[in-house]
N, C-alpha and C. Protein backbone atom coordinates (compact mmCIF):
# COMPACT_ATOMS: atom_id res chain seq x y z
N UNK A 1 81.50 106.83 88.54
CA UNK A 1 82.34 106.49 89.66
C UNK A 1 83.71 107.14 89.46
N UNK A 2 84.27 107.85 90.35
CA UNK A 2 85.31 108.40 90.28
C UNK A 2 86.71 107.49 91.03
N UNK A 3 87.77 107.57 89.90
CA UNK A 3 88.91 106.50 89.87
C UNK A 3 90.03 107.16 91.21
N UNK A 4 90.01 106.64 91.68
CA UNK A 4 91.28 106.65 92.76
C UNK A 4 92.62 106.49 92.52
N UNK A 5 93.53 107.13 92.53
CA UNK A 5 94.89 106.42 92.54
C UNK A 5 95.40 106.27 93.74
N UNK A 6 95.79 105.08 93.68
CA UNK A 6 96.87 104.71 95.32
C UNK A 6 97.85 104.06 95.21
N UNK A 7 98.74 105.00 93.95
CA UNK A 7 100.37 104.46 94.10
C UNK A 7 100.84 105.44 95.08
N UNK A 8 100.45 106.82 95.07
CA UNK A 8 100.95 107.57 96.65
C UNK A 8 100.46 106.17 97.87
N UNK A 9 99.81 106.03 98.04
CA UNK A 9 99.52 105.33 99.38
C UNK A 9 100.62 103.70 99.70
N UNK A 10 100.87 103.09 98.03
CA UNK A 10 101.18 102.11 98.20
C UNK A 10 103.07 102.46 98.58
N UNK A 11 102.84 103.69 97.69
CA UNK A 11 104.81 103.73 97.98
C UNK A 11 104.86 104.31 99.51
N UNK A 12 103.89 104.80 100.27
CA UNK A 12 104.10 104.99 101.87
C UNK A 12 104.51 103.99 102.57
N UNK A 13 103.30 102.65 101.56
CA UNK A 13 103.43 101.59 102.57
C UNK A 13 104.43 100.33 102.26
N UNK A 14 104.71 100.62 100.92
CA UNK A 14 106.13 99.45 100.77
C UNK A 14 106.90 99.24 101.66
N UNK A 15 107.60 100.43 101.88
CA UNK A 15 109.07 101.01 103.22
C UNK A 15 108.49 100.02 104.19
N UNK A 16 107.19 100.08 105.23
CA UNK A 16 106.32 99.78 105.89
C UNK A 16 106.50 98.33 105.86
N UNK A 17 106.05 97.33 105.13
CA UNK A 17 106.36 95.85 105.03
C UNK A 17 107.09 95.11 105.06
N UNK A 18 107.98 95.95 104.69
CA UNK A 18 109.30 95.41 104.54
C UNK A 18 109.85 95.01 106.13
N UNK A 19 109.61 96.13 106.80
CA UNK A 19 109.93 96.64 108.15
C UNK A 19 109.50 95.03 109.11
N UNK A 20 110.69 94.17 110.07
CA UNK A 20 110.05 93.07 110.50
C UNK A 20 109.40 93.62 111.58
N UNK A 21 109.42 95.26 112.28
CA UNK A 21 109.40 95.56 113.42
C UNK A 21 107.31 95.61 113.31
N UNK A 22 107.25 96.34 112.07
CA UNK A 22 105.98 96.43 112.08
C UNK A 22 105.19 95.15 111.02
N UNK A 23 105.72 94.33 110.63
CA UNK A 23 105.43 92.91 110.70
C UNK A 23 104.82 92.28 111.70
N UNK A 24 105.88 92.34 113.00
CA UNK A 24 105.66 91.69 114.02
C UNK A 24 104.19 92.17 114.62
N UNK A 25 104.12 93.28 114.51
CA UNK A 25 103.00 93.94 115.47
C UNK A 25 101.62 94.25 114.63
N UNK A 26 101.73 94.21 113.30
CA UNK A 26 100.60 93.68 112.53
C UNK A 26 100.01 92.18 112.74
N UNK A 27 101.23 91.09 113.01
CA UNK A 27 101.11 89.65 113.39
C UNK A 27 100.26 89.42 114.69
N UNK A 28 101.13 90.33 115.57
CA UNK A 28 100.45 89.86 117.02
C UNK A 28 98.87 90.53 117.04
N UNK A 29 98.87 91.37 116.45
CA UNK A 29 97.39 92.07 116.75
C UNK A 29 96.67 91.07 115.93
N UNK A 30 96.67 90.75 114.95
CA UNK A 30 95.61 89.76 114.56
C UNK A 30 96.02 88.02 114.96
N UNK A 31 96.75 88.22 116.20
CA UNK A 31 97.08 86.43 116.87
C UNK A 31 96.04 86.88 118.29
N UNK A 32 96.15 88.12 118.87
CA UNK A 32 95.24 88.49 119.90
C UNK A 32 93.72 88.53 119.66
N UNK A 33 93.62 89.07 118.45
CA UNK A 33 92.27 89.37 118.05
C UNK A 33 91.49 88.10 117.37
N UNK A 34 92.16 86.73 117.07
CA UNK A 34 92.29 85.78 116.70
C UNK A 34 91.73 84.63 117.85
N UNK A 35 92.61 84.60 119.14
CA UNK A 35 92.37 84.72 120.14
C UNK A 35 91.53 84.20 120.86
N UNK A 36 91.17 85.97 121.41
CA UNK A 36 89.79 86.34 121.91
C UNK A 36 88.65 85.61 120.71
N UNK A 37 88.61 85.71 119.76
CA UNK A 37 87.44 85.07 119.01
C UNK A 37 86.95 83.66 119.81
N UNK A 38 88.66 82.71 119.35
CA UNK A 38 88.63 81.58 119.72
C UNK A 38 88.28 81.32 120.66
N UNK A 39 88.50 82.23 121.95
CA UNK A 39 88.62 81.86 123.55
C UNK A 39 86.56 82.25 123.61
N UNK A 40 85.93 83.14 122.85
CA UNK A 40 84.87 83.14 122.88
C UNK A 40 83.43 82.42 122.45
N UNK A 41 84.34 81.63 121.35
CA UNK A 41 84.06 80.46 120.91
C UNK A 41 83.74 78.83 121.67
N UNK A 42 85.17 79.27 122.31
CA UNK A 42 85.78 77.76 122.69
C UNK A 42 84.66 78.01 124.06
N UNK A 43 84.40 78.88 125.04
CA UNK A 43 83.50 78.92 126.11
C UNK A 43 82.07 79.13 126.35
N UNK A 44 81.68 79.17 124.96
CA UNK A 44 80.07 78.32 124.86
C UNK A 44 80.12 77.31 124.84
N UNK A 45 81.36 76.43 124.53
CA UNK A 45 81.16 74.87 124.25
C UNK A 45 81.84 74.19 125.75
N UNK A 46 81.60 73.20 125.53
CA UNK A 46 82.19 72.40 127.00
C UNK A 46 83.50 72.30 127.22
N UNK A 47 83.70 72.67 128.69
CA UNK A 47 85.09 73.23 129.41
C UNK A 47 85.75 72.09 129.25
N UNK A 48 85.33 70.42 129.21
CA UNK A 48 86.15 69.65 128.68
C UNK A 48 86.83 69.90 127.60
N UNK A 49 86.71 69.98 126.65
CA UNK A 49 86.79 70.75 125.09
C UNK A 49 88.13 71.41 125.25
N UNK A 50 87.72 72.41 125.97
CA UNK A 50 88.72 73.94 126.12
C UNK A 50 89.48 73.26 126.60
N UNK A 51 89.51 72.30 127.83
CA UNK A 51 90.58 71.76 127.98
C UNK A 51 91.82 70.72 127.32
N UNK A 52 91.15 70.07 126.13
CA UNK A 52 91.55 69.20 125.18
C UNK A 52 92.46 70.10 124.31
N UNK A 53 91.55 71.01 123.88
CA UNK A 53 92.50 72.16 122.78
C UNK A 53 93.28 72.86 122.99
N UNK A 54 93.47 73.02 124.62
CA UNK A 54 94.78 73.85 125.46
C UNK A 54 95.83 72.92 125.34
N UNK A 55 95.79 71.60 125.95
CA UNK A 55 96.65 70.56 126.09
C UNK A 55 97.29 70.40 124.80
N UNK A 56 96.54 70.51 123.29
CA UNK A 56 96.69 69.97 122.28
C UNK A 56 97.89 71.28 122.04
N UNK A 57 97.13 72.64 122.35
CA UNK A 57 98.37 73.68 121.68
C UNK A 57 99.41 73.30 122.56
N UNK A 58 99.72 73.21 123.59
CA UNK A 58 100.90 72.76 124.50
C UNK A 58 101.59 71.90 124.14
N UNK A 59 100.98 70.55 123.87
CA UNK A 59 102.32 69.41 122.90
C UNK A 59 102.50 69.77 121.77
N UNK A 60 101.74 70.45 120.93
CA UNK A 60 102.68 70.98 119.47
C UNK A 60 103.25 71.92 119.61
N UNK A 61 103.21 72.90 120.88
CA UNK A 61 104.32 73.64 121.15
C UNK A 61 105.67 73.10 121.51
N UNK A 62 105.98 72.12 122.38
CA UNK A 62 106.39 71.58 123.34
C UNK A 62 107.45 70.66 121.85
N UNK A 63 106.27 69.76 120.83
CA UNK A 63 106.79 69.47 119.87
C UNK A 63 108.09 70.02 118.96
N UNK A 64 107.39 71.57 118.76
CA UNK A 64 108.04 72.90 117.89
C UNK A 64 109.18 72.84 118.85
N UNK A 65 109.17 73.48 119.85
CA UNK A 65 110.77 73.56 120.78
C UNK A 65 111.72 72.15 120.96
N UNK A 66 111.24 71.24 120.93
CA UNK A 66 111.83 69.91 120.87
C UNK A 66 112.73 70.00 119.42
N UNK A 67 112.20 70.39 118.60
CA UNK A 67 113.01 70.10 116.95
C UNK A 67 113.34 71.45 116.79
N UNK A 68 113.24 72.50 117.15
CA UNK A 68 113.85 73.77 116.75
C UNK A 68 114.96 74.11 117.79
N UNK A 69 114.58 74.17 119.36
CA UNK A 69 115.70 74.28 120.24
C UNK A 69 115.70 75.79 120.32
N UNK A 70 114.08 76.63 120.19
CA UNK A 70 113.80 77.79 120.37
C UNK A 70 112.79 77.95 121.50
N UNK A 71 113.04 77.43 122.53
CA UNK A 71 112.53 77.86 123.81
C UNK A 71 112.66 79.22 124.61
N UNK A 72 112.26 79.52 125.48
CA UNK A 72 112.99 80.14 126.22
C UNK A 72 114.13 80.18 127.02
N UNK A 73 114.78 80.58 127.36
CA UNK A 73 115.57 80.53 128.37
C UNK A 73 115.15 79.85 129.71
N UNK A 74 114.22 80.28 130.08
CA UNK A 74 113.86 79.91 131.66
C UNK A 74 113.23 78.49 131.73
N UNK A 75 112.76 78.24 130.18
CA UNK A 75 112.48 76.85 130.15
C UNK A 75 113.39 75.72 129.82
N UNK A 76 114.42 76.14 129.29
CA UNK A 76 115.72 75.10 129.01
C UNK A 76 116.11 74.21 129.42
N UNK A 77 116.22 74.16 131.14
CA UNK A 77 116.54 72.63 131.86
C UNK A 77 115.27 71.25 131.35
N UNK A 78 114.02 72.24 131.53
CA UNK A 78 113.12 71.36 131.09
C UNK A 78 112.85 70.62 130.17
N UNK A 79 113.21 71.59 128.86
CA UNK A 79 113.46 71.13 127.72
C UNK A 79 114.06 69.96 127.35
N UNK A 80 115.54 70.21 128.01
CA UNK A 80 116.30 69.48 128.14
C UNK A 80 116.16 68.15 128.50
N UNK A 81 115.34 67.91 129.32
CA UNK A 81 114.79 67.16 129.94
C UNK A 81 113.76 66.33 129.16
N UNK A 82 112.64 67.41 128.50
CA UNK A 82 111.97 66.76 127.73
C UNK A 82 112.28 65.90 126.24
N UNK A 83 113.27 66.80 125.75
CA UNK A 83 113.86 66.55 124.46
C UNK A 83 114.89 65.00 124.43
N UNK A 84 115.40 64.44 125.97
CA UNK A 84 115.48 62.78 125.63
C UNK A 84 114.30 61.56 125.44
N UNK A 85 113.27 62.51 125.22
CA UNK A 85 111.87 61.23 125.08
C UNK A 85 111.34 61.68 123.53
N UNK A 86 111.79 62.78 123.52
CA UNK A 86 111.14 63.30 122.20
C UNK A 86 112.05 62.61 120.81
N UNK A 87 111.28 62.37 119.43
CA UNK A 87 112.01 62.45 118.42
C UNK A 87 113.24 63.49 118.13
N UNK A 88 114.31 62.56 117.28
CA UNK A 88 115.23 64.28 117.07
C UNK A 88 114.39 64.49 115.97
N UNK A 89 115.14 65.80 115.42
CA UNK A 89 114.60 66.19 113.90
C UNK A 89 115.85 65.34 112.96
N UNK A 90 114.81 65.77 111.69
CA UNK A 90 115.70 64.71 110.61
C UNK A 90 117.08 65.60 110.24
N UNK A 91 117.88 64.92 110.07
CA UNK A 91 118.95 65.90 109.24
C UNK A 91 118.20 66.13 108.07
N UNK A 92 119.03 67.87 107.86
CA UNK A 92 119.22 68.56 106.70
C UNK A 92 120.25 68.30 106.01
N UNK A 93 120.13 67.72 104.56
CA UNK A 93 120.88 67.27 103.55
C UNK A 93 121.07 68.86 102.67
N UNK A 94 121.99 69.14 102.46
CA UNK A 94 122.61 70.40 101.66
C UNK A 94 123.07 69.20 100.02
N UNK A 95 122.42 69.96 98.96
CA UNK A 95 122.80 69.51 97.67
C UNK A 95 124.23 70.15 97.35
């Protein structure tokens, strides 16, 4: 068996990782491709179902923006709105 070296390949791709730009777009391609699995998954099984697990990502989204205050823009009044029924988050204690 003949030995390979791939410190050329790895020092191409260090620079590369580091990078959040191509982070991001390594991320989203396997959140799309992730996805589609799920969404192909989730529609052999009963559309009740699909509907339970949509709702479910929506309040732990809905959750996440409630305690982070990273919504969108266009959703903000709502937020706003939603975030007097919601828990606050806990304070952060600094040692």
């Amino acid at each position: 068996m003949k030995h390979v070296d791939l410190a050329p390949l790895w020092h191409v791709l260090r620079p590369l990782l580091t990078e959040h730009g191509f982070l991001t777009i390594i991320c989203g391609f396997l959140v799309v491709m992730m996805t589609l699995s799920f969404y192909r998954f989730l529609r052999s099984i009963n559309p009740a179902l699909v509907g339970f697990v949509l709702l479910l990502v929506v309040f732990i989204l809905v959750l996440h923006w409630s305690q982070t205050r990273t919504e969108p823009a266009l959703l903000k009044p709502a937020m706003d709105w939603v975030v007097r029924y919601m828990p606050s988050a806990a304070p952060v204690y600094q040692h």
